[in-house]
Protein backbone atom coordinates (compact mmCIF):
# COMPACT_ATOMS: atom_id res chain seq x y z
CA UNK A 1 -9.54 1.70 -7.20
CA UNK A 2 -5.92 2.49 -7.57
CA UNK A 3 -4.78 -1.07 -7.73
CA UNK A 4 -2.98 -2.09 -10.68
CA UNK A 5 -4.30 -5.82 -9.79
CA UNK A 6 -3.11 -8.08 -12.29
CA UNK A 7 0.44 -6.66 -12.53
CA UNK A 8 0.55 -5.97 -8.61
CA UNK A 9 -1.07 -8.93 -7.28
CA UNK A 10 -1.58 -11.46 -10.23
CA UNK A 11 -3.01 -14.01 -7.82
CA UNK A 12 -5.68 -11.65 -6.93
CA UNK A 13 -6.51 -10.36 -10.16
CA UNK A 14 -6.80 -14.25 -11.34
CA UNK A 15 -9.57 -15.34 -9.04
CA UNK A 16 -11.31 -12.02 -9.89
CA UNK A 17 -11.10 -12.75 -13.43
CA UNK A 18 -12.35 -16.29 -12.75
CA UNK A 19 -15.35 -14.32 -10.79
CA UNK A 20 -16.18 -12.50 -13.98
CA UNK A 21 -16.77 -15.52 -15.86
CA UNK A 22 -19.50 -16.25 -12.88
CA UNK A 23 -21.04 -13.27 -13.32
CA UNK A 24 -19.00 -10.75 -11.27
CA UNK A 25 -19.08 -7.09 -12.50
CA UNK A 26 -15.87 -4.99 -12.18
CA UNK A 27 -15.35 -1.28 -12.09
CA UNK A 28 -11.72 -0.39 -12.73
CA UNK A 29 -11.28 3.33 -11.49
CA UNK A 30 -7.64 3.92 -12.68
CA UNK A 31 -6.16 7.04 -15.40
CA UNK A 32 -4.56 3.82 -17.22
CA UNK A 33 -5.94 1.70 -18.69
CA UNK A 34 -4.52 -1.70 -17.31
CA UNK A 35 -4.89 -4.97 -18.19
CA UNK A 36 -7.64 -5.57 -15.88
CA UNK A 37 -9.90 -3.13 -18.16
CA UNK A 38 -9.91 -6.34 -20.22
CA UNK A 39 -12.47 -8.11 -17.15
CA UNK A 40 -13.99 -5.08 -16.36
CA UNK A 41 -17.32 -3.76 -17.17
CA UNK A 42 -16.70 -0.34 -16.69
CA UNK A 43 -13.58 1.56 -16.95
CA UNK A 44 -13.55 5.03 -14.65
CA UNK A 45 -10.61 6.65 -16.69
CA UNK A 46 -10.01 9.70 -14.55
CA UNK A 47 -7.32 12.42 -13.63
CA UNK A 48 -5.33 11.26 -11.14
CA UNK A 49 -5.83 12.51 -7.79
CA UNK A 50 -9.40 13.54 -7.87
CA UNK A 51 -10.79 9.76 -6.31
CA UNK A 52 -12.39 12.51 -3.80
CA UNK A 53 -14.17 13.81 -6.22
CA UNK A 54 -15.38 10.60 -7.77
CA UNK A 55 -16.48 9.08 -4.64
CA UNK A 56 -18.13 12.15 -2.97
CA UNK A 57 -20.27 12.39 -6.21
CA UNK A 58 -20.91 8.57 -5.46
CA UNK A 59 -21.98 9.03 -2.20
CA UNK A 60 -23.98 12.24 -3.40
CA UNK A 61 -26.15 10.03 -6.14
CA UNK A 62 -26.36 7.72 -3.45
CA UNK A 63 -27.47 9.93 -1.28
CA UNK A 64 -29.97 12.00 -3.41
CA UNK A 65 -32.03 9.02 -5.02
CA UNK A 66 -32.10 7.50 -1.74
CA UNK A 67 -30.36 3.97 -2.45
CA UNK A 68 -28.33 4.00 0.70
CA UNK A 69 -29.34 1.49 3.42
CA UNK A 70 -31.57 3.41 5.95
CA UNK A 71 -31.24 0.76 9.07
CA UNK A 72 -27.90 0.31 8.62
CA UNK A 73 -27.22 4.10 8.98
CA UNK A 74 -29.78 3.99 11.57
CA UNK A 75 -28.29 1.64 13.88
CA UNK A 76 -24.48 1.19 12.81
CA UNK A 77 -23.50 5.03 12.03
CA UNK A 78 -22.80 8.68 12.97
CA UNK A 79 -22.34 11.61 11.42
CA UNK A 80 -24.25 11.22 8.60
CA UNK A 81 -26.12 14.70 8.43
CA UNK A 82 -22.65 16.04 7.94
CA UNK A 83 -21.64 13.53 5.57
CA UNK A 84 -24.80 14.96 3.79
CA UNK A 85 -23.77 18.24 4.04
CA UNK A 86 -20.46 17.61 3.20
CA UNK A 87 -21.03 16.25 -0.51
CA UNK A 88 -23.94 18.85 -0.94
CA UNK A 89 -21.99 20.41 -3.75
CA UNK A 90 -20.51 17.64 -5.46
CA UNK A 91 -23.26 17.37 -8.14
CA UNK A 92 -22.36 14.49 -10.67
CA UNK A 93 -21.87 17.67 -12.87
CA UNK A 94 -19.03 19.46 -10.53
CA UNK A 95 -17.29 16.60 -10.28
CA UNK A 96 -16.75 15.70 -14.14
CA UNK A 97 -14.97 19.34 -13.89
CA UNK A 98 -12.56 17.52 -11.46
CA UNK A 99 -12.46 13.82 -12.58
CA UNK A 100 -12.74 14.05 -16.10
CA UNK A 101 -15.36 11.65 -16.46
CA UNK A 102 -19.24 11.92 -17.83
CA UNK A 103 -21.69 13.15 -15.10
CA UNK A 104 -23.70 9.78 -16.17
CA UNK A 105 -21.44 7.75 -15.71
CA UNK A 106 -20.35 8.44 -12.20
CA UNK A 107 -24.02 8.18 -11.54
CA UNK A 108 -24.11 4.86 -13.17
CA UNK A 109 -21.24 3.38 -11.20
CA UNK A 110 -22.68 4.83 -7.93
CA UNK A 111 -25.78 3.28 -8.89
CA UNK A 112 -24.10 -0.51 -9.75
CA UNK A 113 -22.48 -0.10 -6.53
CA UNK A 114 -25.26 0.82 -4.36
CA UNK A 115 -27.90 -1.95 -5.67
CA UNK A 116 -26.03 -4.79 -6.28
CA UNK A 117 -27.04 -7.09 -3.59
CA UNK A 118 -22.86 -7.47 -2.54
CA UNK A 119 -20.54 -5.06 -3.41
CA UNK A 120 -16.39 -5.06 -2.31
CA UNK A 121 -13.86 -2.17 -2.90
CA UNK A 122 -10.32 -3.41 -3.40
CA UNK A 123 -7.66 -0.90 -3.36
CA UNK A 124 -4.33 -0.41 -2.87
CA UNK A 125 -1.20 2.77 -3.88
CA UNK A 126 -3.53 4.07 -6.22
CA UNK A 127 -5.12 5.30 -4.02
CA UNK A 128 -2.89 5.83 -0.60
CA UNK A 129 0.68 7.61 -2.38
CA UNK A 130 -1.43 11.19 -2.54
CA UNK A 131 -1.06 13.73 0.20
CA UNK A 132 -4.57 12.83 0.78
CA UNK A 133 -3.94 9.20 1.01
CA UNK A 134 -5.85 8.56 4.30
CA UNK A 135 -8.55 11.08 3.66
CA UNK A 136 -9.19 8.31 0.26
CA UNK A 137 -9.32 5.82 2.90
CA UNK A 138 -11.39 7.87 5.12
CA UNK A 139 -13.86 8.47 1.53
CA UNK A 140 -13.75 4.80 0.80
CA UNK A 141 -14.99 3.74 4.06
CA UNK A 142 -17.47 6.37 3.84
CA UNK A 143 -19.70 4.93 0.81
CA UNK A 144 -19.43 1.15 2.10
CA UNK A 145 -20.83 2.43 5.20
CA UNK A 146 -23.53 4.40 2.72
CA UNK A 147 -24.81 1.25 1.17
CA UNK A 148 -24.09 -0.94 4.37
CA UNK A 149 -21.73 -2.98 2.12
CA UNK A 150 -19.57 -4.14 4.83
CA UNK A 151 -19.70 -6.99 7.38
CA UNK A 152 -21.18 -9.73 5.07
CA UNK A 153 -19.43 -12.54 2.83
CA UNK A 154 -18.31 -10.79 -0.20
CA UNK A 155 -18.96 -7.31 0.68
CA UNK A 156 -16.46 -4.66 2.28
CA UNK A 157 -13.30 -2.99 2.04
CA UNK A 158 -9.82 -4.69 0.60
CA UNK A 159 -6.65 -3.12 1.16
CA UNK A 160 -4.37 -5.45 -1.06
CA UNK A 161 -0.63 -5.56 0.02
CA UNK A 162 2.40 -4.70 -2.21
CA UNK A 163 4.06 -8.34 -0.55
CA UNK A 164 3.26 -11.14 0.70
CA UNK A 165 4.38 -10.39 4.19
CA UNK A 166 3.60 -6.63 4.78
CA UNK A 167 0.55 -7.28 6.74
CA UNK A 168 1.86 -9.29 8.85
CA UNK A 169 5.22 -6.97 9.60
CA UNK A 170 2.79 -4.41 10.82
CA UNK A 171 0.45 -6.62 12.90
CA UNK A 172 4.05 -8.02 14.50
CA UNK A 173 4.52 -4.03 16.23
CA UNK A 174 6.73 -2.64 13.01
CA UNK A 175 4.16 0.46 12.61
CA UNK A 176 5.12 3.59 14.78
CA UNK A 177 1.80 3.66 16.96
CA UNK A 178 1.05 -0.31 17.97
CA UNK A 179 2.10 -2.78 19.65
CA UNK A 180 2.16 -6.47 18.43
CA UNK A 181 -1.53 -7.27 17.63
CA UNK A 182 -2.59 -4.36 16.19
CA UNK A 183 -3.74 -2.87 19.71
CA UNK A 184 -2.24 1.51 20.28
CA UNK A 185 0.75 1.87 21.85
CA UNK A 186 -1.27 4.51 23.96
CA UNK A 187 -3.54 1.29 25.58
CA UNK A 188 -2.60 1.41 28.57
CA UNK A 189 -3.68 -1.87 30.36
CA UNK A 190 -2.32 -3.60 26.97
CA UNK A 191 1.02 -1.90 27.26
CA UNK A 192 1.35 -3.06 30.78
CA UNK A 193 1.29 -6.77 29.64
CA UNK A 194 4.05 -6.05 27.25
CA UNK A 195 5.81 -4.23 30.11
CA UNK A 196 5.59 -7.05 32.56
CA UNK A 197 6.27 -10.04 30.15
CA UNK A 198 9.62 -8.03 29.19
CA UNK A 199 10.86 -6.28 32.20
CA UNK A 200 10.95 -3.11 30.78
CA UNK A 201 9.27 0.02 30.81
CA UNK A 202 8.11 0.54 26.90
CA UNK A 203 7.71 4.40 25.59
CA UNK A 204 4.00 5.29 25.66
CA UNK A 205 5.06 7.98 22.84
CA UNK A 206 3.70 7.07 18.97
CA UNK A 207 7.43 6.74 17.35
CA UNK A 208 8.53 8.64 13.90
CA UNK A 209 7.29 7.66 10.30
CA UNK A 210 9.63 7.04 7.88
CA UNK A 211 8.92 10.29 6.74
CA UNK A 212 9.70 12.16 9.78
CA UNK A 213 12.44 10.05 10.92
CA UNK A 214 14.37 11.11 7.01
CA UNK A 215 13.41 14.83 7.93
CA UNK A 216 15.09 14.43 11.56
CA UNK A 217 18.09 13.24 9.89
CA UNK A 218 18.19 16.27 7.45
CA UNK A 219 17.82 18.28 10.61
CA UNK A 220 20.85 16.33 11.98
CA UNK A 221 18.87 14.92 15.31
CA UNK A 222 19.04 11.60 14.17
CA UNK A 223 22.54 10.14 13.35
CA UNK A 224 21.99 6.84 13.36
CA UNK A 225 19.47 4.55 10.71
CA UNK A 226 19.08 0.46 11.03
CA UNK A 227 17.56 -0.72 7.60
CA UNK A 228 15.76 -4.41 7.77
CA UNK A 229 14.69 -5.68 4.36
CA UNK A 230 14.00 -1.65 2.61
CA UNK A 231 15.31 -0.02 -0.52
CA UNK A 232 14.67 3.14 0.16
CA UNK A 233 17.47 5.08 -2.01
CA UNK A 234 15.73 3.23 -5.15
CA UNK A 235 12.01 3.05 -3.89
CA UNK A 236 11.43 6.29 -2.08
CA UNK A 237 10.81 9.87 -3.54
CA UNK A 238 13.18 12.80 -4.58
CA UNK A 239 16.38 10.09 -4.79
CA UNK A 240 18.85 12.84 -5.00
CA UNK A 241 17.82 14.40 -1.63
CA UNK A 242 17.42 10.73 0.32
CA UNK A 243 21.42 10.07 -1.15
CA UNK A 244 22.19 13.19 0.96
CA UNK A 245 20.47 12.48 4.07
CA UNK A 246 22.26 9.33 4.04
CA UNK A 247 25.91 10.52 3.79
CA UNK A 248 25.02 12.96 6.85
CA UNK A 249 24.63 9.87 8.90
CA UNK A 250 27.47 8.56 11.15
CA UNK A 251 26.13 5.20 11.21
CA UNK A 252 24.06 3.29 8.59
CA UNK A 253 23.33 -0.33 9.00
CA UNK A 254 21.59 -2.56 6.09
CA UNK A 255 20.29 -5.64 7.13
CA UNK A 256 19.53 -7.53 3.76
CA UNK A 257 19.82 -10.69 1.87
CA UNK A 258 21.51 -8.76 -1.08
CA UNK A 259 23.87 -5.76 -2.04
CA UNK A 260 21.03 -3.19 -2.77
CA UNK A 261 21.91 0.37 -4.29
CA UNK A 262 20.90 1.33 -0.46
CA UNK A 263 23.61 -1.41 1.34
CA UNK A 264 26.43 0.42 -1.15
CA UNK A 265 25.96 3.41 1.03
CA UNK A 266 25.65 1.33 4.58
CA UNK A 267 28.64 1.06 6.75
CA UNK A 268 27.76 -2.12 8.27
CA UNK A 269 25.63 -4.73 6.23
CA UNK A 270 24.13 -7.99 7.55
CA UNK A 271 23.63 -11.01 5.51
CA UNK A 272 20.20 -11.95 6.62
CA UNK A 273 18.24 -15.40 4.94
CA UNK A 274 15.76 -15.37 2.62
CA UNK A 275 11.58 -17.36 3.17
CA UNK A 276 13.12 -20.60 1.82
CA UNK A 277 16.52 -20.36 4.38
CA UNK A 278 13.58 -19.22 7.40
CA UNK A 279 11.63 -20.85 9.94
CA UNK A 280 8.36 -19.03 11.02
CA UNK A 281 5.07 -17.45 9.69
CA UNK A 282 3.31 -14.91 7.13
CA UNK A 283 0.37 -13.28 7.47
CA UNK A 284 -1.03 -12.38 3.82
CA UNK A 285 -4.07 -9.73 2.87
CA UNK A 286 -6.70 -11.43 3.89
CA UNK A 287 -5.09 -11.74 7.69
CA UNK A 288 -4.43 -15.30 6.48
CA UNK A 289 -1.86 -16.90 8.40
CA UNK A 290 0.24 -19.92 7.07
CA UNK A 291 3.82 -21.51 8.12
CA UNK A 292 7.11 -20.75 6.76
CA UNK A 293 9.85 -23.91 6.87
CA UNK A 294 13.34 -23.81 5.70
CA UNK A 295 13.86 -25.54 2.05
CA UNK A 296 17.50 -24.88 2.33
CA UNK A 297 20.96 -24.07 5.06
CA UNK A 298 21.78 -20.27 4.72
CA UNK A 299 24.96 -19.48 2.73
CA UNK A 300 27.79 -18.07 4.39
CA UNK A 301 27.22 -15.84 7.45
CA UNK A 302 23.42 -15.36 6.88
CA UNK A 303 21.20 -15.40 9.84
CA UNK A 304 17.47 -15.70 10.32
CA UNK A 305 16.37 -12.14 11.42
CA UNK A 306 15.30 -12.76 14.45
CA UNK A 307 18.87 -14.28 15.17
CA UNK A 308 20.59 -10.88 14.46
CA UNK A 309 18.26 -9.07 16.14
CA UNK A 310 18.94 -11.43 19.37
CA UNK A 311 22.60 -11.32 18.89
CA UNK A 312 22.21 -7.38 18.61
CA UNK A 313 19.99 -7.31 21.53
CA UNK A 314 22.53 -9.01 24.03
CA UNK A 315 25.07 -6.93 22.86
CA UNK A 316 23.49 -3.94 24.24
CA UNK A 317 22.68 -5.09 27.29
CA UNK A 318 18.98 -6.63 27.09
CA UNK A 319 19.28 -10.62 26.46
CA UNK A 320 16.94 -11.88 24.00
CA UNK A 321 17.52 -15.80 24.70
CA UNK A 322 15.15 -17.42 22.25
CA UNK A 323 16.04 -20.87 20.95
CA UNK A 324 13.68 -20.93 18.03
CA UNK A 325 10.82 -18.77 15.63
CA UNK A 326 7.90 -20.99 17.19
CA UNK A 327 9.54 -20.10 20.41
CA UNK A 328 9.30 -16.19 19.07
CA UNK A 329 5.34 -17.11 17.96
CA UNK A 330 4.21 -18.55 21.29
CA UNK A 331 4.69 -15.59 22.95
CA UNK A 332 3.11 -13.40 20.71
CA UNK A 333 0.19 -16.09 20.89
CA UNK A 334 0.48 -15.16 25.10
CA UNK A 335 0.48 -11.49 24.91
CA UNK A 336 -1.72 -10.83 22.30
CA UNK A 337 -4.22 -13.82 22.78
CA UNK A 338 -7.07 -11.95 21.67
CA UNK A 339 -5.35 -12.10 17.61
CA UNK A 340 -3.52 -15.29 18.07
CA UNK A 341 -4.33 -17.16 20.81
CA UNK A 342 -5.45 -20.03 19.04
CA UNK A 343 -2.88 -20.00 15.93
CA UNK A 344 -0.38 -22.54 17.14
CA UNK A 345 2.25 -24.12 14.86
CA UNK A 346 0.32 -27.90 15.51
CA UNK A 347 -2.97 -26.27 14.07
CA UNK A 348 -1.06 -24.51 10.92
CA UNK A 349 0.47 -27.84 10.19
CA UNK A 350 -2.84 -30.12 9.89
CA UNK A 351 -5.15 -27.06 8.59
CA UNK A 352 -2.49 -25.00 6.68
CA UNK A 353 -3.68 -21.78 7.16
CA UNK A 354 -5.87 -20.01 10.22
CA UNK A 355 -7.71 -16.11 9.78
CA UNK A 356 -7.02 -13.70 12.92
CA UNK A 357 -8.51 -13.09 15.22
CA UNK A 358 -8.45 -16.48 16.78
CA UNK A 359 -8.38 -15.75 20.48
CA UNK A 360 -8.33 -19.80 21.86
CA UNK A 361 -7.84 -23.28 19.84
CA UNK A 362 -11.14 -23.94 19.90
CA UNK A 363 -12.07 -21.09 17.86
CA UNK A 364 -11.92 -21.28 13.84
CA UNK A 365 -10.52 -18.21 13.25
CA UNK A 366 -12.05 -15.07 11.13
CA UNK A 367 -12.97 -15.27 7.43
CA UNK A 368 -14.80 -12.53 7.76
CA UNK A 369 -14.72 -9.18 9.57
CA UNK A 370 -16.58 -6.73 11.16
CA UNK A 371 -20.26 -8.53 11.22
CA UNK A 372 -21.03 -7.42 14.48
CA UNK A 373 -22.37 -4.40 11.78
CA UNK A 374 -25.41 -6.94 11.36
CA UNK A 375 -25.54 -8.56 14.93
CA UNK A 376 -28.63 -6.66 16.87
CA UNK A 377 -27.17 -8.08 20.17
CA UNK A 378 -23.92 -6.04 19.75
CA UNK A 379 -24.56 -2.70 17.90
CA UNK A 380 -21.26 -1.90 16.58
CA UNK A 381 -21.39 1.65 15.67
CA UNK A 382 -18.36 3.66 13.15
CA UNK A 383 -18.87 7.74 12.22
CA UNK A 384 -18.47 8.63 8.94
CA UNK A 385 -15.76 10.98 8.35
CA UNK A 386 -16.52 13.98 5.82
CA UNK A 387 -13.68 14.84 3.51
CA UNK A 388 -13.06 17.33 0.87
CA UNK A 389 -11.23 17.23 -2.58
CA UNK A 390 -7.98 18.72 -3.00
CA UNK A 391 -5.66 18.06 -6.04
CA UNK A 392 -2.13 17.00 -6.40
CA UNK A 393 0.31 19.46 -5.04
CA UNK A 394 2.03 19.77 -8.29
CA UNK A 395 -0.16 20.67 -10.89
CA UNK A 396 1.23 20.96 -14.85
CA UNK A 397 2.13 24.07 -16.18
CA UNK A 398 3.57 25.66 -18.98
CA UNK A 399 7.28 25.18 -17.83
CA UNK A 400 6.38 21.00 -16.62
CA UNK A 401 2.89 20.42 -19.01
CA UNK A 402 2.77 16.51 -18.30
CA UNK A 403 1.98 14.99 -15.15
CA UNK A 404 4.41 11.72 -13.93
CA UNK A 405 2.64 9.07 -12.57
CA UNK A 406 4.42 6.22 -10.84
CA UNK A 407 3.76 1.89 -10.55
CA UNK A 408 5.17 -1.33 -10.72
CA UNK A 409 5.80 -3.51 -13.88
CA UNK A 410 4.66 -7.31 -13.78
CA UNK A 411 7.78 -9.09 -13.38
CA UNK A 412 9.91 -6.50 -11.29
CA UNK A 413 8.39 -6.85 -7.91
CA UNK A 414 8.83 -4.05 -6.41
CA UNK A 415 13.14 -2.92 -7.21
CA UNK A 416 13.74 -5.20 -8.89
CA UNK A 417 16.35 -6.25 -5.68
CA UNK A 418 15.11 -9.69 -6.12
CA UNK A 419 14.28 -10.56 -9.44
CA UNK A 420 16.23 -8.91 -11.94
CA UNK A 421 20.22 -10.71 -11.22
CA UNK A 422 19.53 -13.32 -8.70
CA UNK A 423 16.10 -14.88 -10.21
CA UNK A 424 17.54 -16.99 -13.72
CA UNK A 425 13.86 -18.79 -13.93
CA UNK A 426 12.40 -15.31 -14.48
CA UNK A 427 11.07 -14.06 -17.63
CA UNK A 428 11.26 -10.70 -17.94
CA UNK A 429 8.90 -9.11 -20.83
CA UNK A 430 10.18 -5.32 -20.34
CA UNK A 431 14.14 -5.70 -19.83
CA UNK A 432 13.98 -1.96 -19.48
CA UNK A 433 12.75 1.03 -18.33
CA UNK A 434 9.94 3.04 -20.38
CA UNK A 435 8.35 5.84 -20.00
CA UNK A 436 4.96 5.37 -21.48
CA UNK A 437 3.47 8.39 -23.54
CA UNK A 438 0.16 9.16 -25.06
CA UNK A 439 0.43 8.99 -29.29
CA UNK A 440 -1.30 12.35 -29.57
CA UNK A 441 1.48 13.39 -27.23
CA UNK A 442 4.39 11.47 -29.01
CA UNK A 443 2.97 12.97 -32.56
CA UNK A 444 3.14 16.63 -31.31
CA UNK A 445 6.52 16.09 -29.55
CA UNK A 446 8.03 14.43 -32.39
CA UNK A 447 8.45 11.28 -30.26
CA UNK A 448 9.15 7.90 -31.94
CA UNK A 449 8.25 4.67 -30.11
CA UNK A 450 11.30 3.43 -28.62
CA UNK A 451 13.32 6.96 -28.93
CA UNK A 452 15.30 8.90 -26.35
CA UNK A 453 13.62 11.15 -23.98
CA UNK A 454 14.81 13.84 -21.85
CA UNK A 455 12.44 13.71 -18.34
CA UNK A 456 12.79 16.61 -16.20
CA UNK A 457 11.01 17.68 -12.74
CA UNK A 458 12.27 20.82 -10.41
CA UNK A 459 14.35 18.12 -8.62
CA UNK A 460 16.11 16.18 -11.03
CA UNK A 461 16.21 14.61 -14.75
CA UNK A 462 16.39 11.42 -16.35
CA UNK A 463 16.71 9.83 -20.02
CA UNK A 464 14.58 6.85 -20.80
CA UNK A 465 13.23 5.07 -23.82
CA UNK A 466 9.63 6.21 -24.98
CA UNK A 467 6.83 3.92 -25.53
CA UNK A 468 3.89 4.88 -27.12
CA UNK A 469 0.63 3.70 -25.68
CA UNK A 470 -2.63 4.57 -25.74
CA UNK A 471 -2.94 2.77 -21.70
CA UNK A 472 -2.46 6.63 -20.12
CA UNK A 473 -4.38 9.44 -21.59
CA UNK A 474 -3.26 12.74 -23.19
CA UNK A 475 -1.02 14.79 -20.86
CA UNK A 476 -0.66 11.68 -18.96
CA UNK A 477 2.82 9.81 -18.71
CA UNK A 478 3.58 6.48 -16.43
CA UNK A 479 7.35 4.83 -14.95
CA UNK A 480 7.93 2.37 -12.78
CA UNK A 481 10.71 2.98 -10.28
CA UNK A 482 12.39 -0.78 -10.71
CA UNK A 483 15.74 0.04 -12.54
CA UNK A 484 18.57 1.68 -10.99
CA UNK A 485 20.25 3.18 -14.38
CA UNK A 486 16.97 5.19 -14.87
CA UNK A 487 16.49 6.02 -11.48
CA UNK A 488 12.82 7.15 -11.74
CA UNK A 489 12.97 8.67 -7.93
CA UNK A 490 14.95 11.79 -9.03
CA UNK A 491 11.76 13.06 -10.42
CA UNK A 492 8.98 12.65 -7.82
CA UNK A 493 8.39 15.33 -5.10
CA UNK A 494 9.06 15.50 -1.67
CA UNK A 495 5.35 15.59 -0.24
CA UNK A 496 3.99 13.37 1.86
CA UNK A 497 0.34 12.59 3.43
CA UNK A 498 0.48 14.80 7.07
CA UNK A 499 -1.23 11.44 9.25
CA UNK A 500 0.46 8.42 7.70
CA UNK A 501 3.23 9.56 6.41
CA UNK A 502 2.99 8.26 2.84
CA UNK A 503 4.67 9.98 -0.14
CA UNK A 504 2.99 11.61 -2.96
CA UNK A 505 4.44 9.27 -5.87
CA UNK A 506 1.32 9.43 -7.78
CA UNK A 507 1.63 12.57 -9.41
CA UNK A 508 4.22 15.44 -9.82
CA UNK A 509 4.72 17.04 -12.96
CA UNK A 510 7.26 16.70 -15.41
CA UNK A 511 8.26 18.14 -19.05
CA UNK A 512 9.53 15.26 -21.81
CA UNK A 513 11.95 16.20 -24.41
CA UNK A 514 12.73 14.13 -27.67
CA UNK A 515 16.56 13.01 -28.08
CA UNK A 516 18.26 12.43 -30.87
């Protein structure tokens, strides 16, 4: 669902496109039709933004011909008389008013999903860059719970990571509300251990979003930004309005291993080193963890990030006196023993890669999580959590009749920062920005494939190449947001899921205008 896999994560998408050859069925619920329609054996083309929709009609099939898993809601679940009553009046029927798809054939796919004998949901942006992102997330958890897919070897849920290091940033304390380990900031008894190992009191307050912290700087109560390792003037929404955030700053700092579009605006940039100039570890999607060693010496005045960040540190008064990463790594292994006690560097070097948790080095660490679901002895118990439909907050109009929906491209990764001047081994197969356009579309407009386009929103406008496809559907049109002279960003809107922060790139709409 929402996970453009074989662009997005190509190793992924490989060994699920080996799996088909064994046998494995795949529903692709994307409005494009990518490349991993190819494997699939169904293809849920819908309108974007109505997953909600899909899935409470899901559960609502489910739930009305009885193939959800009655012990398993029994003994592992709450809440699920208001769940019922919650998806009362999404009928197959209402739904394909919302989704655009056949009645029967969201009752088919809730019906593959609920019998087959394993079932796994993999998703990713697709599905989490609405204003509703978490309550997806919330609806997604909701029908593995249904069907009691969850807990068992090649069942549950798969949240697949935009890089190869982004879970383990966030398990390491960089989201707003945890600590290192994944444990809230507002756990008391684990905050104290932090407190005591440090010698410092630590701020029991959940800290600022992205999002908020960019609105505190529009609001001028927040002067100062430290950027490790982001893009955000190419990668985040409404680009014209995050340039002028920026210049209201007094102090920018860019901490970055090149000269991105957002270091040009920084005042102070810091050559940091790249994996193959690092010491340390990664923690990948599946909460795999595996070494990092240095291939090569840093150029120049680069430093290992945990260097600056020591250097910084001492400068303002709190030393930071670590010799080494595995130094670093140790003591997360002592303060949050439950996830890593047992991960040291000797055991990644002779069995390359451990699963968290792994509390002691006698334990084997966690393919799996979550089957406590099927252990009697421990009755592990999660609520569903009803949620309701709403669509994007920028629906087409006369004025704007196409809605903008926003990706990656295969060899781009992400923008483009790494791979488009510094990567010479890299074949690129699009050397340029597209903006990809229905043919019934491109016939009415007068559109040829390859010809100029005007691309406007209410915040800003762009000219980019057309190319005609028949991957999005009618009143349907797809960028990526990877090259800087068509700065894609100018276009999307400035609205942004209320719990987790996350921007509404997904959808916004947009009017396209042929060129001459």
């Amino acid at each position: 669902m929402g996970s453009n896999t074989s662009e997005a994560h190509p190793i992924i998408a490989n060994r699920m496109k080996k799996a088909v050859k064994k046998g494995l069925k795949i529903i692709v619920v994307d409005p494009r039709k990518i490349d991993m329609v190819k494997s699939s054996h169904r293809h849920l083309q819908l309108e974007v933004g109505s997953d909600i929709a899909l899935i409470n009609a899901m559960i609502h099939t489910i739930i009305k011909e009885e193939l959800y898993d009655t012990d398993f809601i029994k003994d592992h679940t709450t809440e699920f008389e208001a769940l019922r009553q919650k998806v009362e009046r999404y009928t197959p029927e209402f739904a394909e008013t919302l989704t655009g798809l056949g009645a029967d054939v969201i009752m088919e796919a809730a019906r593959e999903y609920a019998l087959a004998k394993r079932s796994m949901i993999a998703y990713t942006l697709g599905i989490t860059e609405h204003h509703c992102g978490v309550n997806n997330v919330l609806d997604i958890a909701n029908l593995a719970l249904l069907t009691g897919h969850i807990g068992k070897s090649g069942t549950g849920i798969m949240p697949l990571r935009g890089q190869n290091n982004v879970q383990g940033a966030g398990d390491m304390g960089c989201l707003p509300n945890q600590l290192t380990g994944g444990i809230s900031l507002a756990d008391e008894t684990y905050r104290k251990r932090f407190e005591q190992a440090w010698g410092r009191e630590i701020n029991s307050k959940i800290g600022d979003t992205q999002t908020r912290t960019f609105e505190r700087m529009e609001n001028n109560e927040v002067k100062a930004l430290y950027i490790i390792g982001e893009n955000p003037l190419l990668a985040d929404v409404h680009m014209n309005h995050t340039k002028e955030i920026f210049k209201k700053l007094d102090l920018l700092v860019v901490q970055d291993i090149f000269m991105t579009e957002t270091a040009e605006y920084a005042h102070v940039v810091l050559p940091a080193t790249s994996w193959g100039e690092s010491e340390g570890t990664f923690t990948n999607t599946d909460r795999r963890i595996q070494r990092v060693r240095k291939a090569v010496e840093p150029q120049g005045e680069a430093k290992e990030d945990w260097e600056i960040l020591c250097e910084l540190s001492g400068r303002l008064g709190y030393p930071m006196k670590y010799e080494s990463s595995e130094q670093i790594w140790n003591e997360v292994r002592e303060l949050a023993w439950e996830m890593y006690g047992g991960i040291s560097y000797e055991r990644l070097e002779t069995e390359y890669s451990i699963h968290y948790p792994c509390p002691d080095e006698h334990h084997p660490g966690t393919k799996i999580m979550h089957l406590e679901f099927h252990d009697t002895a421990k009755q592990k118990v999660s609520s569903f959590v009803p949620v309701d439909y709403t669509p994007p907050i920028e629906l087409p109009d006369e004025e704007y009749p196409f809605t903008l929906t926003t990706g990656r491209r295969y060899e781009s990764y992400n923008t483009h920062t790494q791979t488009r001047f510094y990567a010479e081994g890299v074949k690129l197969k699009q050397t340029e920005e597209s903006l990809d356009i229905h043919p019934e579309d491109a016939a009415r407009l007068g559109i040829e494939d390859g010809g100029l386009v005007q691309v406007r929103s209410r915040r800003g406008e762009l000219q980019v190449k057309a190319k005609i496809t028949d991957q999005v559907i009618p009143g349907l049109v797809f960028m990526s947001f990877h090259w800087s002279e068509v700065p894609t960003n100018v276009l999307t809107i400035n609205e942004f899921d209320p719990i987790s922060g996350t921007a509404e790139f997904k959808a916004c709409a947009v009017s396209v205008t042929p060129l001459s």
